[in-house]
C-alpha atoms as a PDB file:
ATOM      1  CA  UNK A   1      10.850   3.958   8.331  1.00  0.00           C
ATOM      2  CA  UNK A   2      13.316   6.489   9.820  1.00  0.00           C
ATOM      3  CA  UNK A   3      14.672   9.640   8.048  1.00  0.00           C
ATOM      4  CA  UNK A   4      18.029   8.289   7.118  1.00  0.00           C
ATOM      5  CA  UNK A   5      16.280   5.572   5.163  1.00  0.00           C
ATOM      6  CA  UNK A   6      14.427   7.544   2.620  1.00  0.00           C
ATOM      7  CA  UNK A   7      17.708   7.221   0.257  1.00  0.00           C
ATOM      8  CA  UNK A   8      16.851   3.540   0.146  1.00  0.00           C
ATOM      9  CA  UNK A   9      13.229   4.099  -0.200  1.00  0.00           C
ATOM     10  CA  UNK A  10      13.235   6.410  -3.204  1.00  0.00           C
ATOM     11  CA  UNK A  11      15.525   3.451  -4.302  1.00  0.00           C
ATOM     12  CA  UNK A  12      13.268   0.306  -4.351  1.00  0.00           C
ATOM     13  CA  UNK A  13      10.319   2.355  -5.112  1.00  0.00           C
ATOM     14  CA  UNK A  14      11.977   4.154  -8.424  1.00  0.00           C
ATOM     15  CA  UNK A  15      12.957  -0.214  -9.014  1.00  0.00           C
ATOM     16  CA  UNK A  16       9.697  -0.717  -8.542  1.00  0.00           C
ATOM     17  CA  UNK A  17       7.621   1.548 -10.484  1.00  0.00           C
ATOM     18  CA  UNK A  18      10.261   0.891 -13.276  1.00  0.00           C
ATOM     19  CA  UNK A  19       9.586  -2.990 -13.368  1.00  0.00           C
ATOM     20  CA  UNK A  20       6.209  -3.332 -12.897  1.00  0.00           C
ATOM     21  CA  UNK A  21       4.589  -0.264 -13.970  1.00  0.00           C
ATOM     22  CA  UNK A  22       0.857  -1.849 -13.921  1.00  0.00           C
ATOM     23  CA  UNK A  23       0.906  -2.526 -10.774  1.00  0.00           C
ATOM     24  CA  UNK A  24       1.242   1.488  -9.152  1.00  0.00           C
ATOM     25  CA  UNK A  25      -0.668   4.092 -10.255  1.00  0.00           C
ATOM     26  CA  UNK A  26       2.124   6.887  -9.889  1.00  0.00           C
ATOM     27  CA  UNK A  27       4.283   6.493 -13.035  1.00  0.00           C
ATOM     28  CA  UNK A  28       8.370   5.869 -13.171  1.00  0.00           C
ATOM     29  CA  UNK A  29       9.481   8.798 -15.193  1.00  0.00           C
ATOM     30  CA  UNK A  30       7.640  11.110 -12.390  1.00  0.00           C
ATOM     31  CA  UNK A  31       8.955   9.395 -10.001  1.00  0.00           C
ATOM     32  CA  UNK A  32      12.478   9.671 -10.954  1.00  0.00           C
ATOM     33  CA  UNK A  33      12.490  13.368 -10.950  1.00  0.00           C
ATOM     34  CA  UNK A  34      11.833  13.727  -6.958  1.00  0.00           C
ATOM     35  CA  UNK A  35      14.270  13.628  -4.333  1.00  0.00           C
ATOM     36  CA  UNK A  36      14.673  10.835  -1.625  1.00  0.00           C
ATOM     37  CA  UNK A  37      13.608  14.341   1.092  1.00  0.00           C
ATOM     38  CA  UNK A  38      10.053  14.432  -0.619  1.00  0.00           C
ATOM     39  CA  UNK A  39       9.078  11.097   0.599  1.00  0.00           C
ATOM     40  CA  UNK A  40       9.461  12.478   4.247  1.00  0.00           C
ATOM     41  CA  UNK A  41       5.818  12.813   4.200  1.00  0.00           C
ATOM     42  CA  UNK A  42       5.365   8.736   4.769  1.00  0.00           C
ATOM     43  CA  UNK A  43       7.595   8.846   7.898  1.00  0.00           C
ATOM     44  CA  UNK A  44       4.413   9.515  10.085  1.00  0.00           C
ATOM     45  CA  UNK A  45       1.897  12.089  10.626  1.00  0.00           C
ATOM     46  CA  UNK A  46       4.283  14.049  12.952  1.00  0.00           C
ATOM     47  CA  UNK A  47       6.411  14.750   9.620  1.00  0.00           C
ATOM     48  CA  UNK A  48       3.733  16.180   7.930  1.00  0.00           C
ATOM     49  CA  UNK A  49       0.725  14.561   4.836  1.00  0.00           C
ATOM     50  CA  UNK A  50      -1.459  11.576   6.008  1.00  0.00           C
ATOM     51  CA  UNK A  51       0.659   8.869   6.306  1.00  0.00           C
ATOM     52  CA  UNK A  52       0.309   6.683   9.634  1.00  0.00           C
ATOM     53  CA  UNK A  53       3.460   4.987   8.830  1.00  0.00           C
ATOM     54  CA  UNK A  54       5.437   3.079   6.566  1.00  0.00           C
ATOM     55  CA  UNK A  55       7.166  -0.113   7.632  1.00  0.00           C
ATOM     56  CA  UNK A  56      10.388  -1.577   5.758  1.00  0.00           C
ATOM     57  CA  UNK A  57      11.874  -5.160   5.189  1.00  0.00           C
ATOM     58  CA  UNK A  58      16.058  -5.021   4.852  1.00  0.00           C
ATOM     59  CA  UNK A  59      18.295  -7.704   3.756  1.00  0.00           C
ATOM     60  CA  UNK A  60      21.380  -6.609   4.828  1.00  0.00           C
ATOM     61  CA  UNK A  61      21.888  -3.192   4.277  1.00  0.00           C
ATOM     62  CA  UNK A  62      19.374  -3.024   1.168  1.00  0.00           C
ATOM     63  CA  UNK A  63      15.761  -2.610   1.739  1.00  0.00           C
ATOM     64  CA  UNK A  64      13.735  -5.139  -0.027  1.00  0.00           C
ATOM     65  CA  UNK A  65       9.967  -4.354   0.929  1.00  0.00           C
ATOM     66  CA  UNK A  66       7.727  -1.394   2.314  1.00  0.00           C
ATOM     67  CA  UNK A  67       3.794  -0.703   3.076  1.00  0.00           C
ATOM     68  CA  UNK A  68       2.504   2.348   4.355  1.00  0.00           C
ATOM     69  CA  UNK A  69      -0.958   3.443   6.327  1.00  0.00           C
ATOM     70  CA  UNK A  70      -2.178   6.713   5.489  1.00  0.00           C
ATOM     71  CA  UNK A  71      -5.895   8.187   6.789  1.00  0.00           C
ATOM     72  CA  UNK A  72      -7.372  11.002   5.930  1.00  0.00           C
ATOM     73  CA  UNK A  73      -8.240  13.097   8.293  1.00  0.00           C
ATOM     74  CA  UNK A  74     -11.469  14.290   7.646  1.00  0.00           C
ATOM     75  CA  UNK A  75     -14.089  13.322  10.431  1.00  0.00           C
ATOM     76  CA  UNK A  76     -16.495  11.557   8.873  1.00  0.00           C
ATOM     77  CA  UNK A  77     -14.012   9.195   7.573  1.00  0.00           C
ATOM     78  CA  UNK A  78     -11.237   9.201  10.131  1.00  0.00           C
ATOM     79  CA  UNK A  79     -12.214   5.885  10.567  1.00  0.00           C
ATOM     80  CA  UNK A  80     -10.466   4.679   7.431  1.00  0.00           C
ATOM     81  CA  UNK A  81      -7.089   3.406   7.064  1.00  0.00           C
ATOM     82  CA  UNK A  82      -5.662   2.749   3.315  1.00  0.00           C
ATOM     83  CA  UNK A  83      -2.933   0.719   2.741  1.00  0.00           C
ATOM     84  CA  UNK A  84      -0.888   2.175   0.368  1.00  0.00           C
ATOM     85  CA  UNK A  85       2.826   1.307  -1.852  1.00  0.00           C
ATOM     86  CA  UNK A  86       2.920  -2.189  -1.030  1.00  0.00           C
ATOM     87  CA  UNK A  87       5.916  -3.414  -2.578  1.00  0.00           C
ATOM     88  CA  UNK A  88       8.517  -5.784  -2.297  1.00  0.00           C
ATOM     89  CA  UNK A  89      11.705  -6.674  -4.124  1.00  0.00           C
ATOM     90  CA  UNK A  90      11.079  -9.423  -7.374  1.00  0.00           C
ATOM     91  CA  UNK A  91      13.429 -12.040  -5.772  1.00  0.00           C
ATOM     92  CA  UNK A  92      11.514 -12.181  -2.425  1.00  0.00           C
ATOM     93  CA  UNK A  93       8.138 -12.563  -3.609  1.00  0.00           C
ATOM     94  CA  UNK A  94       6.602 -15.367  -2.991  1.00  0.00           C
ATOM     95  CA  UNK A  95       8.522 -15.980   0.187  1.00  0.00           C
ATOM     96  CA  UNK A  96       6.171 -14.763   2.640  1.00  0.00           C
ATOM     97  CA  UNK A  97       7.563 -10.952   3.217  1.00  0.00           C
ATOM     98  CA  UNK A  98       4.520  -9.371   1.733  1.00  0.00           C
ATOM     99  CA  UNK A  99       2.420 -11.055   4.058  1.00  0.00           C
ATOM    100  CA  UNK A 100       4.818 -10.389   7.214  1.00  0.00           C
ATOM    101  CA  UNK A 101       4.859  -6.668   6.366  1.00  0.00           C
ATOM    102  CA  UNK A 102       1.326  -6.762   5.373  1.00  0.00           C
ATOM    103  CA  UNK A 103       0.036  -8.582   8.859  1.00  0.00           C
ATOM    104  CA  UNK A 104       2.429  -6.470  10.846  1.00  0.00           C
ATOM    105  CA  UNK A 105       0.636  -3.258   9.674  1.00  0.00           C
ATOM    106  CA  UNK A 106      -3.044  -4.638   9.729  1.00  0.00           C
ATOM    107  CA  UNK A 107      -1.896  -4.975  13.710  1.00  0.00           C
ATOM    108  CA  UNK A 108      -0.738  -1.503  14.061  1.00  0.00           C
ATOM    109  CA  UNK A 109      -3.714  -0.071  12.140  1.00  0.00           C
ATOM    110  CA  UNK A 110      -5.583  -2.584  14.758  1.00  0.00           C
ATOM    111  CA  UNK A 111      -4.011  -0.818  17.753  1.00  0.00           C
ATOM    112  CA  UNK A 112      -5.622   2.683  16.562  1.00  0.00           C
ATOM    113  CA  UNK A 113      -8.964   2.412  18.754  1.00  0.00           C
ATOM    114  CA  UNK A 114     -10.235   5.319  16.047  1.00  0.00           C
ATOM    115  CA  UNK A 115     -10.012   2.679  13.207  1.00  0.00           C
ATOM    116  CA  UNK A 116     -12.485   0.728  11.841  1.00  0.00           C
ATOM    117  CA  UNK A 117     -11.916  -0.564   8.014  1.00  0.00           C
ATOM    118  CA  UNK A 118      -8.910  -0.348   6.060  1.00  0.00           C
ATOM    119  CA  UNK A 119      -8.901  -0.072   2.397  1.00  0.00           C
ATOM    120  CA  UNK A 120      -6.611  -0.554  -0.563  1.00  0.00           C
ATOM    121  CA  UNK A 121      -6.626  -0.769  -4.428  1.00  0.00           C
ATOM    122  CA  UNK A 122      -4.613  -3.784  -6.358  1.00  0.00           C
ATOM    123  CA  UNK A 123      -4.265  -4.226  -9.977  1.00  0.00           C
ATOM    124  CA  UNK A 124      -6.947  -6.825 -10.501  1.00  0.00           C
ATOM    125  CA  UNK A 125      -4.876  -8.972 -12.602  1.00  0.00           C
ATOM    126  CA  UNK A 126      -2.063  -9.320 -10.066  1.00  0.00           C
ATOM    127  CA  UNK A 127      -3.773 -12.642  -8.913  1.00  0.00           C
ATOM    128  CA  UNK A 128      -0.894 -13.197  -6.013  1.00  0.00           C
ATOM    129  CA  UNK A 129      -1.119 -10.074  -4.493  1.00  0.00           C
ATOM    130  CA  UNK A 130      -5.202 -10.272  -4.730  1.00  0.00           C
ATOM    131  CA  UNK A 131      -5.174 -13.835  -3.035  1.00  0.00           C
ATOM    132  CA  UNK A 132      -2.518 -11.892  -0.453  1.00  0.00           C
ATOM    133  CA  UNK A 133      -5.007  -9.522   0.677  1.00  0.00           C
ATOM    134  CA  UNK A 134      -7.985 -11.619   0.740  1.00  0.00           C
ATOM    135  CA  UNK A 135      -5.974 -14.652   2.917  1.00  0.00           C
ATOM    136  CA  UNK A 136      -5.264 -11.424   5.628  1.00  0.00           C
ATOM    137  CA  UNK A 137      -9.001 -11.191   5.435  1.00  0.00           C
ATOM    138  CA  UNK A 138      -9.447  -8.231   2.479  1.00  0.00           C
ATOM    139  CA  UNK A 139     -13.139  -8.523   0.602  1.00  0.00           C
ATOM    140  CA  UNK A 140     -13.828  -7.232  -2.727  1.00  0.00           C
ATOM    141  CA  UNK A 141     -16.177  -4.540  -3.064  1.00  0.00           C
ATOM    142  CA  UNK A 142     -15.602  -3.346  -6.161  1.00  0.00           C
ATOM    143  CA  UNK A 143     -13.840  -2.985  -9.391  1.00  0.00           C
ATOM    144  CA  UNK A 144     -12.815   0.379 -11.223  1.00  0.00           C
ATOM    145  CA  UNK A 145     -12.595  -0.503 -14.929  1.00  0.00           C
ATOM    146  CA  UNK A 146      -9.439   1.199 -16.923  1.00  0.00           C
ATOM    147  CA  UNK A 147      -8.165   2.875 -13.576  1.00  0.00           C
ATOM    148  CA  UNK A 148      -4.398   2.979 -14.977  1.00  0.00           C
ATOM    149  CA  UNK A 149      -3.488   4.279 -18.242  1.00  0.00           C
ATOM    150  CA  UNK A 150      -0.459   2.942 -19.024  1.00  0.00           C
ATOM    151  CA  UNK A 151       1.755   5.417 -21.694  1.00  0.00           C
ATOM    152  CA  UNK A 152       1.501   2.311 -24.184  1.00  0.00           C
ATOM    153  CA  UNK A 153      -2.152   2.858 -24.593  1.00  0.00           C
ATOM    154  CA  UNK A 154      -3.267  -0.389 -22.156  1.00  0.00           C
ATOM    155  CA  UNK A 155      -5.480   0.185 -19.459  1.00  0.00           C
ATOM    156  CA  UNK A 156      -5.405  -1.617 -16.197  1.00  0.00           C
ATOM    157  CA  UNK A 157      -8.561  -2.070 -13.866  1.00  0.00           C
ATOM    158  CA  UNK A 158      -7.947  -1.818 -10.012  1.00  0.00           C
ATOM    159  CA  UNK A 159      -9.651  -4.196  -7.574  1.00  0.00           C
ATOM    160  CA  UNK A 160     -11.115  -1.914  -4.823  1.00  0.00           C
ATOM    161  CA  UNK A 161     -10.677  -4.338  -1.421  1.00  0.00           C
ATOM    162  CA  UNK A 162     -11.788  -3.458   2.095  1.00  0.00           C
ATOM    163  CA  UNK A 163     -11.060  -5.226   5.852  1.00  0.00           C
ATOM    164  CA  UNK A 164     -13.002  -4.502   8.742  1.00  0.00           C
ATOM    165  CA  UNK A 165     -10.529  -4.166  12.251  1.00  0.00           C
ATOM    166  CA  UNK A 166     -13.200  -4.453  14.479  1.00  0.00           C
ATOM    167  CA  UNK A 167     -16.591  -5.694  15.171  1.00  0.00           C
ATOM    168  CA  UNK A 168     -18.065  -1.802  13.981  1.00  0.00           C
ATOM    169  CA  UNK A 169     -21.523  -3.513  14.186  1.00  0.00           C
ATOM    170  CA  UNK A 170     -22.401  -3.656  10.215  1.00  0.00           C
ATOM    171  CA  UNK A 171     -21.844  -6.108   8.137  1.00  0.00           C
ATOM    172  CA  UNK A 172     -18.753  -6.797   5.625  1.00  0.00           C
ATOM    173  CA  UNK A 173     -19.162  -4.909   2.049  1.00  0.00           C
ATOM    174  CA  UNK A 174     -20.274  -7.633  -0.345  1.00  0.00           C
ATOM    175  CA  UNK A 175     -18.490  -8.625  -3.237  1.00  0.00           C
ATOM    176  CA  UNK A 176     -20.031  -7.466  -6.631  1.00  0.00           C
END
């Protein structure tokens, strides 16, 4: 993602939250209320937060998807990536973009010789995006009961998945 995109950004993520509001845990109405400039933090680490990068998918002149890599950069786990605001537009899921943007940042992260594992969270009853991650090789390792509270009163657990890079020598986190 480049700077003159974040107008477009703000765009299908404010769509986004607004549509399917179980499946992020930042909330719409926040959301709303910043500007396209304070989402400069997921151009990189050279603009400033965590954020490795954020890729986009455009049809035409409207972006339709977006993942971003962020690490924190702690040392003892610097060797962490976490996938982060997956989205992509309702009428081109299912068509294989998730899994395009998804693949094309598990082989950046891959390029990183510092990383080992990448993690990310998914609404555990989003069943497509679960079997998503797990086909690009994602493992279960846990499940954090009522980890959304949606203003309505429901709560929504989060499936806590992990993918190893490389060979770091231990074995894959077991499902629970």
């Amino acid at each position: 993602m480049r700077e003159e995109d974040l107008v477009r950004y703000k765009q299908l993520r404010d769509a986004m939250l607004e549509r399917f509001e179980e499946a992020f845990t930042s909330d719409a109405e926040t959301e709303r209320s910043r500007t396209a400039e304070s989402y400069r933090n997921r151009l990189g680490l050279a603009a400033g937060g965590h954020t490795l990068f954020t890729l986009t998918a455009w049809l035409g002149e409207q972006m339709v998807g977006a993942i971003s890599a962020e690490i924190d950069p702690r040392a003892k786990v610097r060797h962490i990536a976490h996938i982060v605001g997956m989205m992509v537009s309702p009428e081109l899921q299912g068509v294989g973009l998730g899994r395009a943007l998804l693949e094309q940042a598990l082989e950046m992260l891959e390029g990183e010789p510092v990383l080992e594992q990448v993690t990310l969270s998914v609404s555990a009853g989003n069943a497509a995006a679960v079997a998503l991650y797990e086909r690009c090789g994602f493992k279960r390792y846990g499940l954090l009961d009522q980890a959304i509270k949606l203003p309505d009163g429901r709560y929504v657990a989060k499936a806590l998945m992990c993918r190893h890079l490389r060979d770091s020598g231990t074995a894959p986190p077991a499902s629970p």
